[in-house]
PDB file of N, CA and C in Angstrom:
ATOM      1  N   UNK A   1      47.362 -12.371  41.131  1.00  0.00           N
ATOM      2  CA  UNK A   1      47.658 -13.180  42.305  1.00  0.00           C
ATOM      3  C   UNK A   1      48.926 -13.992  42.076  1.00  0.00           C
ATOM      4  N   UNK A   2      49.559 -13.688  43.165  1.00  0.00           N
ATOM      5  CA  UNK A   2      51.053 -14.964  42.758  1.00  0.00           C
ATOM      6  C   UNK A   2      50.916 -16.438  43.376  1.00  0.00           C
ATOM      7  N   UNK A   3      51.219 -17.245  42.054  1.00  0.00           N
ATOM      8  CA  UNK A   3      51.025 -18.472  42.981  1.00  0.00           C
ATOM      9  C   UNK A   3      52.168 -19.771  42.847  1.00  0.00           C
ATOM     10  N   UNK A   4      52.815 -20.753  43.296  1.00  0.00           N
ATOM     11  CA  UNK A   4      54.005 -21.163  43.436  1.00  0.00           C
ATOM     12  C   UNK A   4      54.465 -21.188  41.574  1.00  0.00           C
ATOM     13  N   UNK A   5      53.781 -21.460  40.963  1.00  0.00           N
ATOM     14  CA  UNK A   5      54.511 -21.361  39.633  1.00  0.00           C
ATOM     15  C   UNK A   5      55.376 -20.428  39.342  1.00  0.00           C
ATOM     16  N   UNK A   6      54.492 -18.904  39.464  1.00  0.00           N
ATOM     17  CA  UNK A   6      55.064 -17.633  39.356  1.00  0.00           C
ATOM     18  C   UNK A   6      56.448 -17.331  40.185  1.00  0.00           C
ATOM     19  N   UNK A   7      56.090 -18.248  41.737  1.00  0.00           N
ATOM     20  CA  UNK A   7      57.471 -17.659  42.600  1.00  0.00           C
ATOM     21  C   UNK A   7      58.685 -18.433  42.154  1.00  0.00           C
ATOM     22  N   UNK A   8      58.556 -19.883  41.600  1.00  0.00           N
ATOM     23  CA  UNK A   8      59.509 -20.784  40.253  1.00  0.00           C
ATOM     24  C   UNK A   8      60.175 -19.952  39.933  1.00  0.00           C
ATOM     25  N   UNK A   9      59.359 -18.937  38.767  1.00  0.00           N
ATOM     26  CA  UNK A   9      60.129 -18.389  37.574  1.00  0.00           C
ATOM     27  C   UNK A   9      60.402 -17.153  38.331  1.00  0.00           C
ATOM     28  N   UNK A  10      60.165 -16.685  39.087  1.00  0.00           N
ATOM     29  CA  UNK A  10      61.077 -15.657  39.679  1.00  0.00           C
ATOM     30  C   UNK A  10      62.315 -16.061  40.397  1.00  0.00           C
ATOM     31  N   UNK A  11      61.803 -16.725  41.264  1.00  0.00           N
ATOM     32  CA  UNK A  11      63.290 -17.504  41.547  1.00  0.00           C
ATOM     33  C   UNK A  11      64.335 -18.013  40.210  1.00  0.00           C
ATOM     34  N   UNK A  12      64.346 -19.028  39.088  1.00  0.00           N
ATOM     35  CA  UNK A  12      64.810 -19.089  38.030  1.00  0.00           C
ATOM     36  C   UNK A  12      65.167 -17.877  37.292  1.00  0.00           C
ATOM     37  N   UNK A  13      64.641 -16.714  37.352  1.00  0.00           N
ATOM     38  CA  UNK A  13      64.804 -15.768  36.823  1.00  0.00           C
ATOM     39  C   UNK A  13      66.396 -14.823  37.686  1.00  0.00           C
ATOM     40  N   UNK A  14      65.694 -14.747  39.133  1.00  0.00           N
ATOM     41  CA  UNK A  14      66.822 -13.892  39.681  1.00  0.00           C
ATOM     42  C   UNK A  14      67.861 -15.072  39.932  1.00  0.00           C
ATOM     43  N   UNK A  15      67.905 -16.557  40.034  1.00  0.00           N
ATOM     44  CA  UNK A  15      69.261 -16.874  40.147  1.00  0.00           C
ATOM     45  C   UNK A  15      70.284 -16.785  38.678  1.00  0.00           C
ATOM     46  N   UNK A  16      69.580 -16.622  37.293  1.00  0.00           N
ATOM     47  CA  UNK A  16      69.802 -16.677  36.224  1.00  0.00           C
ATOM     48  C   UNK A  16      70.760 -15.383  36.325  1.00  0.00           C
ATOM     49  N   UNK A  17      70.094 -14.329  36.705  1.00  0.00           N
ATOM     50  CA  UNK A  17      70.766 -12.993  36.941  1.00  0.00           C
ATOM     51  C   UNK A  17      72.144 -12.986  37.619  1.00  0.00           C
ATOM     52  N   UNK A  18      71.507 -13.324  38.905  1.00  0.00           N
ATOM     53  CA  UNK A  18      72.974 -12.777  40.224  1.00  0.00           C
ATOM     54  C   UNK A  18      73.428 -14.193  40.387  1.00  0.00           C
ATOM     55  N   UNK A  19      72.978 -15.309  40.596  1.00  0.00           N
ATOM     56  CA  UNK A  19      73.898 -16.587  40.986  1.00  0.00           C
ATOM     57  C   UNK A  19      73.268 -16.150  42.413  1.00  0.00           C
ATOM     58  N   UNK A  20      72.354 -15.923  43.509  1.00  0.00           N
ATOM     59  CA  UNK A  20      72.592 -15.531  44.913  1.00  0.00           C
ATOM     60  C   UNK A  20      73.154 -16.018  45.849  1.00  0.00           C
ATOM     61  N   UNK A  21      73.302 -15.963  47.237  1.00  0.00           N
ATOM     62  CA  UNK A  21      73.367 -16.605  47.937  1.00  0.00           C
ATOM     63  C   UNK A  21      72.090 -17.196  48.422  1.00  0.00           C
ATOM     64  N   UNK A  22      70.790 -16.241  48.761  1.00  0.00           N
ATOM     65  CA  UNK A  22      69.574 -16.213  48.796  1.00  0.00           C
ATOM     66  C   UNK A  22      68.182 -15.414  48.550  1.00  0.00           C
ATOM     67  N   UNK A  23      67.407 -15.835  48.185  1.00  0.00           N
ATOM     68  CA  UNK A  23      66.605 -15.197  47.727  1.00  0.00           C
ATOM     69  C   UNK A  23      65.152 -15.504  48.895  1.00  0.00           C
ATOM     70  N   UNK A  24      64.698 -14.262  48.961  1.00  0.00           N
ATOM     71  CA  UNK A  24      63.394 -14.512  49.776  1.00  0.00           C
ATOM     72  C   UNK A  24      62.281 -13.538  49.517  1.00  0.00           C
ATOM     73  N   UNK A  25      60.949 -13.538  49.925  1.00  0.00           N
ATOM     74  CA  UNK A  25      60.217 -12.534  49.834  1.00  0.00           C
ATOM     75  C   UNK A  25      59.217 -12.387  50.896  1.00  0.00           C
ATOM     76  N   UNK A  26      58.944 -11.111  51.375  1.00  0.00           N
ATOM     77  CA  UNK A  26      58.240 -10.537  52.647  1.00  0.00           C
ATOM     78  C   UNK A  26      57.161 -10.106  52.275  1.00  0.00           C
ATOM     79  N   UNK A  27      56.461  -9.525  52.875  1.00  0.00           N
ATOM     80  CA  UNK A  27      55.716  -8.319  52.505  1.00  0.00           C
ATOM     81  C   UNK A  27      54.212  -9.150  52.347  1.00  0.00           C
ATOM     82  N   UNK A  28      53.344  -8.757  51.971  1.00  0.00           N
ATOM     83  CA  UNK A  28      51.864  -9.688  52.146  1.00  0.00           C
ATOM     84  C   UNK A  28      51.817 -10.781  51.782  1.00  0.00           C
ATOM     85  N   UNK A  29      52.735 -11.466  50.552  1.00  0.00           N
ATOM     86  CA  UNK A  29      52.376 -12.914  50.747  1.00  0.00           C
ATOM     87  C   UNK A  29      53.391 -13.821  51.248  1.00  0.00           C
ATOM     88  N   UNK A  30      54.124 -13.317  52.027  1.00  0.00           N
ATOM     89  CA  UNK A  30      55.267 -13.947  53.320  1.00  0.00           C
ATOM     90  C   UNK A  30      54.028 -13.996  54.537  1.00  0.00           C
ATOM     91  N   UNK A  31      53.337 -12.518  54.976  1.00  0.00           N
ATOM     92  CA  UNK A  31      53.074 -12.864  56.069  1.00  0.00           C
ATOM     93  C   UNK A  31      51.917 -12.139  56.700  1.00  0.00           C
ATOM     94  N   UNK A  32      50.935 -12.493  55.153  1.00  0.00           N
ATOM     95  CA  UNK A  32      49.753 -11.996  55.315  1.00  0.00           C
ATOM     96  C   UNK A  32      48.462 -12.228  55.986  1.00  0.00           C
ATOM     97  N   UNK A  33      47.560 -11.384  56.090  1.00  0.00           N
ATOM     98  CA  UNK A  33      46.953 -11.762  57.027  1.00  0.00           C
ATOM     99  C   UNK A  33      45.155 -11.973  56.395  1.00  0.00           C
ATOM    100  N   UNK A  34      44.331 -13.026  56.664  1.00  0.00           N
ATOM    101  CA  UNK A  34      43.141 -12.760  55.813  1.00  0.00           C
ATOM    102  C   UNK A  34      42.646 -11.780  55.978  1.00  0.00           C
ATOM    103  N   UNK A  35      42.756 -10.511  56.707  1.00  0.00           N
ATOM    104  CA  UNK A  35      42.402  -9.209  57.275  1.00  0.00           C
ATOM    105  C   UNK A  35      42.637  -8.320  56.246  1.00  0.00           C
ATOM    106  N   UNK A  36      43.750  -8.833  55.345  1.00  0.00           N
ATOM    107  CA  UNK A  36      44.279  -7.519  54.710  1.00  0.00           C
ATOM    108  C   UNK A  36      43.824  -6.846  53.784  1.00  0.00           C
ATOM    109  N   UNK A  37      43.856  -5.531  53.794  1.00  0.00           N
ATOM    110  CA  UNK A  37      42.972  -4.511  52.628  1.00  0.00           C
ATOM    111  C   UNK A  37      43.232  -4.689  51.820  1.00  0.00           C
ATOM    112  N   UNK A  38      44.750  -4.951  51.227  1.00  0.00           N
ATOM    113  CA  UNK A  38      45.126  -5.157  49.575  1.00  0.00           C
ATOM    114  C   UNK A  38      44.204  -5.796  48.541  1.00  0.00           C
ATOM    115  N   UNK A  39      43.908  -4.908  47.805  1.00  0.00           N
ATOM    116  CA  UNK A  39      43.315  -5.832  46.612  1.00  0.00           C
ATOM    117  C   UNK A  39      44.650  -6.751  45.568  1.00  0.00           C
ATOM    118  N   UNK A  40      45.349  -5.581  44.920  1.00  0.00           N
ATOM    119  CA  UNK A  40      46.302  -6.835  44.373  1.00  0.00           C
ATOM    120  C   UNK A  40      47.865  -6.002  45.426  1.00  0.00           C
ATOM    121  N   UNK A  41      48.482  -6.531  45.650  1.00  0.00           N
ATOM    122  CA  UNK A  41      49.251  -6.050  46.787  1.00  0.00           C
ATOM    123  C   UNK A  41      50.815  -6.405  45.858  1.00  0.00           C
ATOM    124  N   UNK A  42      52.038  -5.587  45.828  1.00  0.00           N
ATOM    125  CA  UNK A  42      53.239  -6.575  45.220  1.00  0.00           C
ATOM    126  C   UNK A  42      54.077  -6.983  45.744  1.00  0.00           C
ATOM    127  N   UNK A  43      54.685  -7.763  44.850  1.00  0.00           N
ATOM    128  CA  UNK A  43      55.556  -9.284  45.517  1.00  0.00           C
ATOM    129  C   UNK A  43      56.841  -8.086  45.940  1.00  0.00           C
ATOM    130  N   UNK A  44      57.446  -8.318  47.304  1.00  0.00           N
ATOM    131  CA  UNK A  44      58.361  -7.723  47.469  1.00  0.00           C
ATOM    132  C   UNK A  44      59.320  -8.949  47.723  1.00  0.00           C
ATOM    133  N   UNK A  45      60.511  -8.677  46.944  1.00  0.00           N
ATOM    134  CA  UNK A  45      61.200  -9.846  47.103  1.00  0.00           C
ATOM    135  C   UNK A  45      63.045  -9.354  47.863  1.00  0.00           C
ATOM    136  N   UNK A  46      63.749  -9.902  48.262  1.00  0.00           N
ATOM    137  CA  UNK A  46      64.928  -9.761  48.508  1.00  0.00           C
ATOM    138  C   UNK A  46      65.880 -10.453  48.313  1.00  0.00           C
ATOM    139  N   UNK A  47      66.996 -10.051  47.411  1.00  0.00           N
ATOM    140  CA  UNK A  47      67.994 -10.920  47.279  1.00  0.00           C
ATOM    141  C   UNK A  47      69.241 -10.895  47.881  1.00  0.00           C
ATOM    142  N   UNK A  48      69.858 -11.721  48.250  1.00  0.00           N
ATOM    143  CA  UNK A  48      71.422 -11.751  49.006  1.00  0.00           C
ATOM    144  C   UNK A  48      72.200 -12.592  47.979  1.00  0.00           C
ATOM    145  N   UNK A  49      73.529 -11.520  47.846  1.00  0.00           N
ATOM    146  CA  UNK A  49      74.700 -11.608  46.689  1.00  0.00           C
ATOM    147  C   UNK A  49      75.764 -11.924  47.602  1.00  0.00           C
ATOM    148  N   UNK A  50      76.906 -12.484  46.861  1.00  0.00           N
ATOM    149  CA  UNK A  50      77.768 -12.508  47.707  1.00  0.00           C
ATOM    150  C   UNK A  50      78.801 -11.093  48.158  1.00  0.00           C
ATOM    151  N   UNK A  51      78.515 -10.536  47.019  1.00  0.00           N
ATOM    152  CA  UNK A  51      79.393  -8.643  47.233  1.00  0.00           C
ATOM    153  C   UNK A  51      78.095  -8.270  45.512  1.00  0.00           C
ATOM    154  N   UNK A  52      78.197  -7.170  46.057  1.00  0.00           N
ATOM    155  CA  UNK A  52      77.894  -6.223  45.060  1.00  0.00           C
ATOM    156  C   UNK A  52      78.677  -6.011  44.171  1.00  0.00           C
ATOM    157  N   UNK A  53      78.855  -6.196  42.622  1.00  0.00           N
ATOM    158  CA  UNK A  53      79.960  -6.675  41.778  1.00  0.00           C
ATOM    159  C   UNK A  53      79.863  -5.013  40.873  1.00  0.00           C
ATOM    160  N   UNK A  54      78.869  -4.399  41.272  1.00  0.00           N
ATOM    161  CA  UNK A  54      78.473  -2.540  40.505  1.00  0.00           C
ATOM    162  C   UNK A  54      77.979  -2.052  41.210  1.00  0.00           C
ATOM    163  N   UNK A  55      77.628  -1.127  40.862  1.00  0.00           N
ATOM    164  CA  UNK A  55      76.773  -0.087  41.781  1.00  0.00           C
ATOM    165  C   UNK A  55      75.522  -0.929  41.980  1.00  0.00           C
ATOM    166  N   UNK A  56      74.929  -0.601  43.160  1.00  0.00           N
ATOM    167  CA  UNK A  56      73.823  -1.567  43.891  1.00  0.00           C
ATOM    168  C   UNK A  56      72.577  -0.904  42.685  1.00  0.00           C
ATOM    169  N   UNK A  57      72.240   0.189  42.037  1.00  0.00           N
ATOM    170  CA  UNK A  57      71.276   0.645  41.485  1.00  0.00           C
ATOM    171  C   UNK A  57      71.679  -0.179  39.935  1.00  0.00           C
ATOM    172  N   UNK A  58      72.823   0.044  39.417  1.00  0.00           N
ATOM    173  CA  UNK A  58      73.117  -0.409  37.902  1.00  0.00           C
ATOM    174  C   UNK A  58      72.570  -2.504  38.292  1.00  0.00           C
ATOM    175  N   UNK A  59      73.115  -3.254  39.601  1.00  0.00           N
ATOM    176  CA  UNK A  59      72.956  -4.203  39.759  1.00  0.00           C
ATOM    177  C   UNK A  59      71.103  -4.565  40.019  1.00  0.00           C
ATOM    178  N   UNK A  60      70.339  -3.626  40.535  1.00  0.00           N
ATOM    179  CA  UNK A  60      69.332  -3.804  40.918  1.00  0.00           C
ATOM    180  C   UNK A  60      68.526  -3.916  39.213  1.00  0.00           C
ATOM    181  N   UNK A  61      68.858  -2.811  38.510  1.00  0.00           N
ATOM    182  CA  UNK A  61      68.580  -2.872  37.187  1.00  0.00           C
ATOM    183  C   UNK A  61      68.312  -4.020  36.049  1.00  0.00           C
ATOM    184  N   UNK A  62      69.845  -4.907  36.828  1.00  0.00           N
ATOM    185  CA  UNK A  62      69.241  -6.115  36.119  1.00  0.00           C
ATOM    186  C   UNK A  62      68.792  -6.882  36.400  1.00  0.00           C
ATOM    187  N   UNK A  63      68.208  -7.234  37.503  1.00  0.00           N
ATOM    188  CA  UNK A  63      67.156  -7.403  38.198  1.00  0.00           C
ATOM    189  C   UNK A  63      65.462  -7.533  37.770  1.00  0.00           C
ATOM    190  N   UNK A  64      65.080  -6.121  37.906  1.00  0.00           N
ATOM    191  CA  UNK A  64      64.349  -5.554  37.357  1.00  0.00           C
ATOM    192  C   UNK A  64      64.094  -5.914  36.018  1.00  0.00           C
ATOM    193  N   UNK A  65      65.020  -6.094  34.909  1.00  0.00           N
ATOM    194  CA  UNK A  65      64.925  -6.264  33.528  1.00  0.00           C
ATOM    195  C   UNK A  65      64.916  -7.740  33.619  1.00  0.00           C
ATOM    196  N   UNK A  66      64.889  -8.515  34.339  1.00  0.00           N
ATOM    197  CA  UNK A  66      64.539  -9.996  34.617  1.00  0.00           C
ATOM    198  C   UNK A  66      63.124 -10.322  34.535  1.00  0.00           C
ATOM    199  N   UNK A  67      63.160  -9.694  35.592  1.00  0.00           N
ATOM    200  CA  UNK A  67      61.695  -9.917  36.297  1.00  0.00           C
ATOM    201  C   UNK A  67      60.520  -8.856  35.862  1.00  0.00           C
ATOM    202  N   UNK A  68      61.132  -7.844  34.380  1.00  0.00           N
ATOM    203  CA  UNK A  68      59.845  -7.215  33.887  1.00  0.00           C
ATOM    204  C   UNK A  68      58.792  -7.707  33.202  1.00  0.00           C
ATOM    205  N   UNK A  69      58.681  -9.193  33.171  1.00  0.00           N
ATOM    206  CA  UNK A  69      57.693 -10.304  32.034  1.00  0.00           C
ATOM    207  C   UNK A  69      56.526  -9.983  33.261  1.00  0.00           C
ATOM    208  N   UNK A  70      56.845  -9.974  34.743  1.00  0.00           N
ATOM    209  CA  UNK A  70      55.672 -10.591  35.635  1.00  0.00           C
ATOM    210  C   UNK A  70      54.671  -9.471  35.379  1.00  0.00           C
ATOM    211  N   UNK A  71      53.489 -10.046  35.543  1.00  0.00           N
ATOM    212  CA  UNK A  71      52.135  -9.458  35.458  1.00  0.00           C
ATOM    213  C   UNK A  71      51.512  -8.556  36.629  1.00  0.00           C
ATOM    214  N   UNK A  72      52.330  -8.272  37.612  1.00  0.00           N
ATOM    215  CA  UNK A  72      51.840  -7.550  38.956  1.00  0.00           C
ATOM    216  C   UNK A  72      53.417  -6.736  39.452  1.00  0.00           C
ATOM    217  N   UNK A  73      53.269  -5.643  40.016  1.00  0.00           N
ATOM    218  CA  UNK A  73      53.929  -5.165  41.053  1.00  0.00           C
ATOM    219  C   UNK A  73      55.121  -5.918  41.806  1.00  0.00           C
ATOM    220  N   UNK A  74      55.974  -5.341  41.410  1.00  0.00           N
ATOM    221  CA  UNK A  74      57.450  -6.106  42.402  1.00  0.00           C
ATOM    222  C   UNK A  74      57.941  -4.810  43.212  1.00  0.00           C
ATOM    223  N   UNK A  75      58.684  -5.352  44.241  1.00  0.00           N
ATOM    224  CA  UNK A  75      59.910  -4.271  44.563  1.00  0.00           C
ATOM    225  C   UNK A  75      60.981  -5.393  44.863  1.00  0.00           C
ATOM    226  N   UNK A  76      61.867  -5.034  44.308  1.00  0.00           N
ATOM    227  CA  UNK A  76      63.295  -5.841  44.694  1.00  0.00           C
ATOM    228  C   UNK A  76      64.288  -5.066  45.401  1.00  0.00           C
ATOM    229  N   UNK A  77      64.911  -5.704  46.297  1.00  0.00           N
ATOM    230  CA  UNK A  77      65.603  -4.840  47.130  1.00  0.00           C
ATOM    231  C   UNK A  77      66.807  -6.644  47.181  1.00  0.00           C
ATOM    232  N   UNK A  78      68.375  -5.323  47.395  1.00  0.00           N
ATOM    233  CA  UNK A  78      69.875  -6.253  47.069  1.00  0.00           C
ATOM    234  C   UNK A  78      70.315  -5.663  48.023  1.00  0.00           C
ATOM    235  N   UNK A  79      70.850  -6.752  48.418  1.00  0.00           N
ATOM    236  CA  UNK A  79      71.967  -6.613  49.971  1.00  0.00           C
ATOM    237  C   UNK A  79      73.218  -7.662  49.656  1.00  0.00           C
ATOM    238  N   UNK A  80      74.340  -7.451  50.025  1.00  0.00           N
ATOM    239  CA  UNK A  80      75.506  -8.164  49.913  1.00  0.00           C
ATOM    240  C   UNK A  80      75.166  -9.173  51.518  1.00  0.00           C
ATOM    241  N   UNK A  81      76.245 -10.205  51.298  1.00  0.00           N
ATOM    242  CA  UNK A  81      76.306 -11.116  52.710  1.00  0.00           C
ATOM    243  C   UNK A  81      76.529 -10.557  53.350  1.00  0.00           C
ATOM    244  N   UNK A  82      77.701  -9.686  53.518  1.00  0.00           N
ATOM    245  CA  UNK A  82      77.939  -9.078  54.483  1.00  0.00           C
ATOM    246  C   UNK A  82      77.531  -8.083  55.056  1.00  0.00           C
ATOM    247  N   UNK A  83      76.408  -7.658  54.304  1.00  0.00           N
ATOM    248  CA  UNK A  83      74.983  -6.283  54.289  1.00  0.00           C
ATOM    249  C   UNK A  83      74.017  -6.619  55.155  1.00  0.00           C
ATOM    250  N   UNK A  84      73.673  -7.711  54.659  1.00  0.00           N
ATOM    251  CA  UNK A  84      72.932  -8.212  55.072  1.00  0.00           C
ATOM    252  C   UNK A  84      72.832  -9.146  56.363  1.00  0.00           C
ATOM    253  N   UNK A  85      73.867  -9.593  56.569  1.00  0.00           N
ATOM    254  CA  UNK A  85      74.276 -10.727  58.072  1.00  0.00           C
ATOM    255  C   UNK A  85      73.996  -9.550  58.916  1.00  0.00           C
ATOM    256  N   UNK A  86      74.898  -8.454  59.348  1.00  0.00           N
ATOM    257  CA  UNK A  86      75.095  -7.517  59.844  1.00  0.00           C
ATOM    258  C   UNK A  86      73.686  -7.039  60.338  1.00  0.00           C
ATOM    259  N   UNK A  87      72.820  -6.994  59.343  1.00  0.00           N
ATOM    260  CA  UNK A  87      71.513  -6.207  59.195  1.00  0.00           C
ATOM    261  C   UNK A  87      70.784  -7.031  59.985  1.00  0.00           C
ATOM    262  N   UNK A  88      70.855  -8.547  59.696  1.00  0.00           N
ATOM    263  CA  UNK A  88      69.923  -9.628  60.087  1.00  0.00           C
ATOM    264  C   UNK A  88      70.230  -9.688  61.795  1.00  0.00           C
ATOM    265  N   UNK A  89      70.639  -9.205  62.673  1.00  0.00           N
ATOM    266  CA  UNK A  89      71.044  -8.929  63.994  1.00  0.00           C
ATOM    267  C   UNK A  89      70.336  -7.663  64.829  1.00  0.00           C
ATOM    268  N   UNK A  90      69.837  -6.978  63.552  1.00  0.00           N
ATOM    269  CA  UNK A  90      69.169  -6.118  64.317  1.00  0.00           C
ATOM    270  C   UNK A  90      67.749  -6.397  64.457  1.00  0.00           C
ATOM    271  N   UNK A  91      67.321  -6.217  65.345  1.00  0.00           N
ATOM    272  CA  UNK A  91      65.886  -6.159  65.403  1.00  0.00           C
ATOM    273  C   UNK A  91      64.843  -5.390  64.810  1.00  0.00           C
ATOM    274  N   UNK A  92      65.597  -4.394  64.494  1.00  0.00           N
ATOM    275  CA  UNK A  92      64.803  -2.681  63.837  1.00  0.00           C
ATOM    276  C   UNK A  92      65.183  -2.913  62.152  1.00  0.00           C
ATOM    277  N   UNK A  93      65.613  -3.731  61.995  1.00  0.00           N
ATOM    278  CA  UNK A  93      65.563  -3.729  60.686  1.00  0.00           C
ATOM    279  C   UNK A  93      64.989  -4.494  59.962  1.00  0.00           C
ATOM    280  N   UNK A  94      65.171  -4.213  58.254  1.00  0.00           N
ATOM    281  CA  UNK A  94      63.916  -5.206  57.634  1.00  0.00           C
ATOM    282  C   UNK A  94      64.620  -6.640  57.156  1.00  0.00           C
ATOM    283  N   UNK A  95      66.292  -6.739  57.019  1.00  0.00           N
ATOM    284  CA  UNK A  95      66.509  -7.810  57.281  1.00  0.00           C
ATOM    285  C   UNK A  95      66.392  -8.978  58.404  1.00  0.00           C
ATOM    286  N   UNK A  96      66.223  -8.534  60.062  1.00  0.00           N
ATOM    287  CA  UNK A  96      66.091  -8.927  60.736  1.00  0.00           C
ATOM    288  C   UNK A  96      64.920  -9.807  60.274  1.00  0.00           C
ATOM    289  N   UNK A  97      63.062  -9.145  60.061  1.00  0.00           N
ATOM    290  CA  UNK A  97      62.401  -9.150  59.987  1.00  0.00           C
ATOM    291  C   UNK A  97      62.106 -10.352  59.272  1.00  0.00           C
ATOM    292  N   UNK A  98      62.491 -10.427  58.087  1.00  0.00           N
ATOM    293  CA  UNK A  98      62.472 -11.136  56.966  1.00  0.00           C
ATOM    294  C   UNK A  98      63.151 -12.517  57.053  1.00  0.00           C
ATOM    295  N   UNK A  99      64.464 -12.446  58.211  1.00  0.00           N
ATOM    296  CA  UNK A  99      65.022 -14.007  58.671  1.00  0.00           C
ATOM    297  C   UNK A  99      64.029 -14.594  59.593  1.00  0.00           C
ATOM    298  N   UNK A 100      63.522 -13.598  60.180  1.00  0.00           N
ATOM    299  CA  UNK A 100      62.621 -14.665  60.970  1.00  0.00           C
ATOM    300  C   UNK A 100      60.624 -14.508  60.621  1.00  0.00           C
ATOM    301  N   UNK A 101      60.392 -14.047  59.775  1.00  0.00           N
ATOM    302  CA  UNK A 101      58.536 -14.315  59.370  1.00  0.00           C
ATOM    303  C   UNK A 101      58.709 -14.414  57.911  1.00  0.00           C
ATOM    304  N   UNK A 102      60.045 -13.608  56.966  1.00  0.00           N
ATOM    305  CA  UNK A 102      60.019 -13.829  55.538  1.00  0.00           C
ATOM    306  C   UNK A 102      60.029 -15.302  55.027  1.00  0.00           C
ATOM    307  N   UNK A 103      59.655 -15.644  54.279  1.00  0.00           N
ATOM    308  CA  UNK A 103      59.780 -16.642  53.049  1.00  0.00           C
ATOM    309  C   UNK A 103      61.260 -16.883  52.377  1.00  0.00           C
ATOM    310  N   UNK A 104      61.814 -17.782  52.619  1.00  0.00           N
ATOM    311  CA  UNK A 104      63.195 -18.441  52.016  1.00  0.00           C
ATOM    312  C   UNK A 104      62.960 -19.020  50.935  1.00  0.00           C
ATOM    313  N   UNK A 105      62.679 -18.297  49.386  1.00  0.00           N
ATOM    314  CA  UNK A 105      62.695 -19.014  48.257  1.00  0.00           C
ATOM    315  C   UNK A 105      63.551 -19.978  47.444  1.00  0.00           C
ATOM    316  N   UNK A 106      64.454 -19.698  47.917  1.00  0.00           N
ATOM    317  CA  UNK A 106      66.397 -20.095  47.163  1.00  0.00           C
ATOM    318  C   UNK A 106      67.030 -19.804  48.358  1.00  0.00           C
ATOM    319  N   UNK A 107      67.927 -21.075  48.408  1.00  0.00           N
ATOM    320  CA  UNK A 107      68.995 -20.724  49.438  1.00  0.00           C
ATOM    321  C   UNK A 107      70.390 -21.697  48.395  1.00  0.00           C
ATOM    322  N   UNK A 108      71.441 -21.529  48.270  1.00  0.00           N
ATOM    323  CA  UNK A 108      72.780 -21.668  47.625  1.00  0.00           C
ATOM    324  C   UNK A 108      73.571 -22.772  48.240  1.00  0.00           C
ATOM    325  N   UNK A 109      73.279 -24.058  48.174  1.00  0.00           N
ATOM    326  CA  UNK A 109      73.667 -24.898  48.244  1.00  0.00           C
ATOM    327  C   UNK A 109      75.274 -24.973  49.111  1.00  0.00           C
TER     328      UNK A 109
END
């Protein structure tokens, strides 16, 4: 189960990594419902960079090698600002989605 400690050190963890612009996370415990079937369900989290500084897979990597201590299921998914602004306008997409029901963990002063 994740609980604000855990989302701490993930947050501490991925700003340690990328520096973000923001960090957030969706997916069942953004905007779950007591209905839901999941027994342990994973943290899907999203980060916003200011540009992609490598390849989005070599960058996601370190990521991943951050956040391999946690005890449950992640998916991390990286979008640049300008990936992501763009994205956050659409309605059909999962950035859209995520600006308005996701969880704002870190936002960049």
């Amino acid at each position: 189960m994740v609980n604000t400690q855990l989302i701490d050190s993930v947050k501490s963890k991925l700003v340690e990594a990328y520096n973000p612009r923001a960090i957030y996370i969706s997916g069942h415990y953004a905007w779950s419902t007591t209905n839901n079937s999941y027994e342990d369900p994973d943290l899907d989290i999203l980060v916003v960079v200011d540009k992609l500084t490598n390849t989005r897979y070599k960058m996601l990597v370190k990521g991943r090698l951050a956040l391999a201590y946690l005890p449950l299921s992640k998916d991390l998914t990286l979008y640049s600002k300008k990936e992501f602004d763009e994205l956050a306008e659409d309605e059909m997409t999962l950035c859209y989605r995520i600006t308005h029901e996701g969880r704002q963990i870190y936002a960049k002063a």
